[in-house]
C-alpha atoms as a PDB file:
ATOM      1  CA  UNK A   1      -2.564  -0.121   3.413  1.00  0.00           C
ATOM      2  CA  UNK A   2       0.296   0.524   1.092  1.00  0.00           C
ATOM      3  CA  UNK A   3       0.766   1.609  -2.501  1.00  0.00           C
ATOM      4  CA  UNK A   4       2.630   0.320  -5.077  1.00  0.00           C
ATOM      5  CA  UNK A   5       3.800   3.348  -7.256  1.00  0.00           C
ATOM      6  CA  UNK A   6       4.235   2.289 -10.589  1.00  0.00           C
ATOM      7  CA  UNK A   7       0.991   0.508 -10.704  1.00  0.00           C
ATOM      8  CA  UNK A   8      -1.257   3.135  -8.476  1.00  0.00           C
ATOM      9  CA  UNK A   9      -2.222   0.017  -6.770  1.00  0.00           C
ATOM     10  CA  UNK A  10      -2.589  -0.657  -2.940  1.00  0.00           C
ATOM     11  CA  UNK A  11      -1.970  -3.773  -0.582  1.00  0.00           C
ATOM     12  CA  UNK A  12      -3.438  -4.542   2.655  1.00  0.00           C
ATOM     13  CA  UNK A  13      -2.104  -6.371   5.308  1.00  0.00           C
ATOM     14  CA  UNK A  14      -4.082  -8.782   7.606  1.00  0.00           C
ATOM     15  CA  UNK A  15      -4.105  -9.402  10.607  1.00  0.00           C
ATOM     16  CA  UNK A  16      -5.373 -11.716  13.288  1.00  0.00           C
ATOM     17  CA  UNK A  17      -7.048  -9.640  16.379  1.00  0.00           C
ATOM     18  CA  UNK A  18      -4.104  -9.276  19.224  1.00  0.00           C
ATOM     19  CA  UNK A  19      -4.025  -8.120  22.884  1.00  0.00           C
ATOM     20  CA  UNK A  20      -1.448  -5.471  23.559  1.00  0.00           C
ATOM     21  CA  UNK A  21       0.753  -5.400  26.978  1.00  0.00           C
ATOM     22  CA  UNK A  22       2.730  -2.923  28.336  1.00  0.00           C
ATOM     23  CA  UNK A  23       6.939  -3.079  28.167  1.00  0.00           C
ATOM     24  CA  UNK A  24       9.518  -1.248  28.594  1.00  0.00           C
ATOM     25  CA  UNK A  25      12.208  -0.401  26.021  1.00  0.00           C
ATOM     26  CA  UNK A  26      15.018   1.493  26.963  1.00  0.00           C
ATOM     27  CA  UNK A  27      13.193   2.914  29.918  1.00  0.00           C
ATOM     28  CA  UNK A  28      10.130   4.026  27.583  1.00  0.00           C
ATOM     29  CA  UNK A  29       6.631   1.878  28.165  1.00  0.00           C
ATOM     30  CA  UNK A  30       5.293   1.341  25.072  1.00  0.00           C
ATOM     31  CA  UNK A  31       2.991  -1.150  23.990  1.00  0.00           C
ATOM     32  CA  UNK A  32       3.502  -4.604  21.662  1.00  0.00           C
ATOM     33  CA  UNK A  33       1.454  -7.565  21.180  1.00  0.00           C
ATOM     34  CA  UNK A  34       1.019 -10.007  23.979  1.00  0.00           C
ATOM     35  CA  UNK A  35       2.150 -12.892  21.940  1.00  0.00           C
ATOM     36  CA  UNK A  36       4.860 -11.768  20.059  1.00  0.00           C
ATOM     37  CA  UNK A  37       5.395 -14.910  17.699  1.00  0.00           C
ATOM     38  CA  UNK A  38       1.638 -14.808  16.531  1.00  0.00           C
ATOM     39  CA  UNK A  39       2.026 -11.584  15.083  1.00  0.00           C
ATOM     40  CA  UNK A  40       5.797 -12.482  13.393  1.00  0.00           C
ATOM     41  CA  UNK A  41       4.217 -15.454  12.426  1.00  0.00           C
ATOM     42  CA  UNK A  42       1.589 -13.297  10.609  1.00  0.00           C
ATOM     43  CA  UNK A  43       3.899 -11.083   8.606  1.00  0.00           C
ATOM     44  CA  UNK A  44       6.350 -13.941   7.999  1.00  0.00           C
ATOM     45  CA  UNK A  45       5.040 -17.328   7.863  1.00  0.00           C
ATOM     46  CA  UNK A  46       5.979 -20.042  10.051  1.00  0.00           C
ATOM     47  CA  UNK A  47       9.434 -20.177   8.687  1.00  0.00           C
ATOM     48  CA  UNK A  48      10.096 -16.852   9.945  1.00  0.00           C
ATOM     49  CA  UNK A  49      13.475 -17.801  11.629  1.00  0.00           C
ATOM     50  CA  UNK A  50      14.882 -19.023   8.232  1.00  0.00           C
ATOM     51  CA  UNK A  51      16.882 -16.125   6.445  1.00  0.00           C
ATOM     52  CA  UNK A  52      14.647 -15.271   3.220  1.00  0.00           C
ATOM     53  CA  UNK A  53      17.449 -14.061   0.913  1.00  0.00           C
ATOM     54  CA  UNK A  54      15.095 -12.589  -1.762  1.00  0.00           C
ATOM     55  CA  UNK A  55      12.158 -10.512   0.472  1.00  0.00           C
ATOM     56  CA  UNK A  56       9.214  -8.507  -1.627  1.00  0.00           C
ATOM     57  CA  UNK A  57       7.117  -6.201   0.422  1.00  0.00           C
ATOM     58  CA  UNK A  58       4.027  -6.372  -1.369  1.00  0.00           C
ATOM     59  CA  UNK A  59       4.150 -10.494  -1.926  1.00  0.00           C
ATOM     60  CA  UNK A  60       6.177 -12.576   0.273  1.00  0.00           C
ATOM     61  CA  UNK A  61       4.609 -11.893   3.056  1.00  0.00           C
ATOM     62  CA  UNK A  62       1.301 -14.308   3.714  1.00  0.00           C
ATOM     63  CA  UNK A  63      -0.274 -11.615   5.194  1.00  0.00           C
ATOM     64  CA  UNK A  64      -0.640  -9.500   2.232  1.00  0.00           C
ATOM     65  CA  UNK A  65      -3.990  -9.260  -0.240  1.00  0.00           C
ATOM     66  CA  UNK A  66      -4.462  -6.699  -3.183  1.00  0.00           C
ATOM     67  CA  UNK A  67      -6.850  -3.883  -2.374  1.00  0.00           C
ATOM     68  CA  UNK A  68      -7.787  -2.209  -5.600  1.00  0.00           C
ATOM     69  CA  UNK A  69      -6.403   0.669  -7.685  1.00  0.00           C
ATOM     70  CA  UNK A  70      -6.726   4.411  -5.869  1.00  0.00           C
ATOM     71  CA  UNK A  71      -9.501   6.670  -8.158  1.00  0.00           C
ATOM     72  CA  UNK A  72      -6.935   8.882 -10.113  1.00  0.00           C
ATOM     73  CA  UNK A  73      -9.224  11.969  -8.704  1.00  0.00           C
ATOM     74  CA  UNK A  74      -7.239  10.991  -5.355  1.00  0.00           C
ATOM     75  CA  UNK A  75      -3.660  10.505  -6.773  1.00  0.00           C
ATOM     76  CA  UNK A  76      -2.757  13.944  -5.779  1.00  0.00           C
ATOM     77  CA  UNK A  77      -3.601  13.159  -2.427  1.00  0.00           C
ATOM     78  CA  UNK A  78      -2.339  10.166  -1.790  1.00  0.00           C
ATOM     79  CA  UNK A  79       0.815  10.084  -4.332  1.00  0.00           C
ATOM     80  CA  UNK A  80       2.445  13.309  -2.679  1.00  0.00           C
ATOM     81  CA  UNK A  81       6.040  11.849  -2.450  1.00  0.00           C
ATOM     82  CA  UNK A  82       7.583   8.221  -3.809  1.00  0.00           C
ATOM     83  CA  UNK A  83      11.204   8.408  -2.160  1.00  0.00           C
ATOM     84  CA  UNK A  84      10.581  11.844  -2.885  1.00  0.00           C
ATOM     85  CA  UNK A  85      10.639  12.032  -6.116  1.00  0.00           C
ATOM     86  CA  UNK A  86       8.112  14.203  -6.657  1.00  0.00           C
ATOM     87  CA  UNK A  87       8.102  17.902  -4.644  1.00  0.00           C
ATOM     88  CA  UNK A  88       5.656  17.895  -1.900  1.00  0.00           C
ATOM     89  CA  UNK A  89       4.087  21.310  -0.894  1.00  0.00           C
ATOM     90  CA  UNK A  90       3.176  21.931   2.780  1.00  0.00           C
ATOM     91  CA  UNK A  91       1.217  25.949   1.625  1.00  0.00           C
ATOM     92  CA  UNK A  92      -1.598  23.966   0.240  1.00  0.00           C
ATOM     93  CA  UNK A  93      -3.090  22.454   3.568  1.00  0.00           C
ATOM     94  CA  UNK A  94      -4.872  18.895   2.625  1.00  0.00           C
ATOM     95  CA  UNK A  95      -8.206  17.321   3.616  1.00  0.00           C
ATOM     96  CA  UNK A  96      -8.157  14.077   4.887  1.00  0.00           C
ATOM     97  CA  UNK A  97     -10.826  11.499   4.682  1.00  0.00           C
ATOM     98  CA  UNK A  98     -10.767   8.442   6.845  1.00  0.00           C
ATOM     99  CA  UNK A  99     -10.913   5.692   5.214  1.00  0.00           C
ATOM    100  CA  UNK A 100     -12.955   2.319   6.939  1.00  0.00           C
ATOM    101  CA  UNK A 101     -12.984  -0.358   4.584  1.00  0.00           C
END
């Protein structure tokens, strides 16, 4: 998920289920998707070779949906720093909850 600040709104991305494989970049195995292009092709369209001169985050992409508005009981929580903006303490330690939806 992702938020979009000045609306305390969030986006999630979709994807289709992928296999991962094993690689090696710069001497470091890590792992990517099997098929490459289907997962491009999921956060770019089809066209994704053709330069997109004008590229929004939370709408060009086909991939993305709308996910609701965070409860403002939780802004604290999850609005701790927008480009850091805002200060961040780390003497307050937070509780996470895991979210499943």
């Amino acid at each position: 998920n992702s938020r979009i600040a000045s609306l305390n709104t969030t986006c999630r991305y979709k994807f289709p289920l992928f296999a991962l494989c094993w690689t090696s970049l710069n001497g470091l195995k890590v792992r990517v998707p099997c098929n490459a292009e289907d997962f491009v092709v999921a956060n770019y369209g089809h066209n994704w070779n053709t330069p997109v001169l004008s590229w929004d985050w939370k709408a060009s992409p086909p991939n993305v949906k709308p996910n609701g508005k965070w409860p403002e009981d939780m802004w604290p929580l999850v609005i701790q720093c927008d480009v850091c903006r805002t200060k961040v303490s780390l003497e307050t330690p937070l509780e996470l909850e895991t979210f499943n939806n």
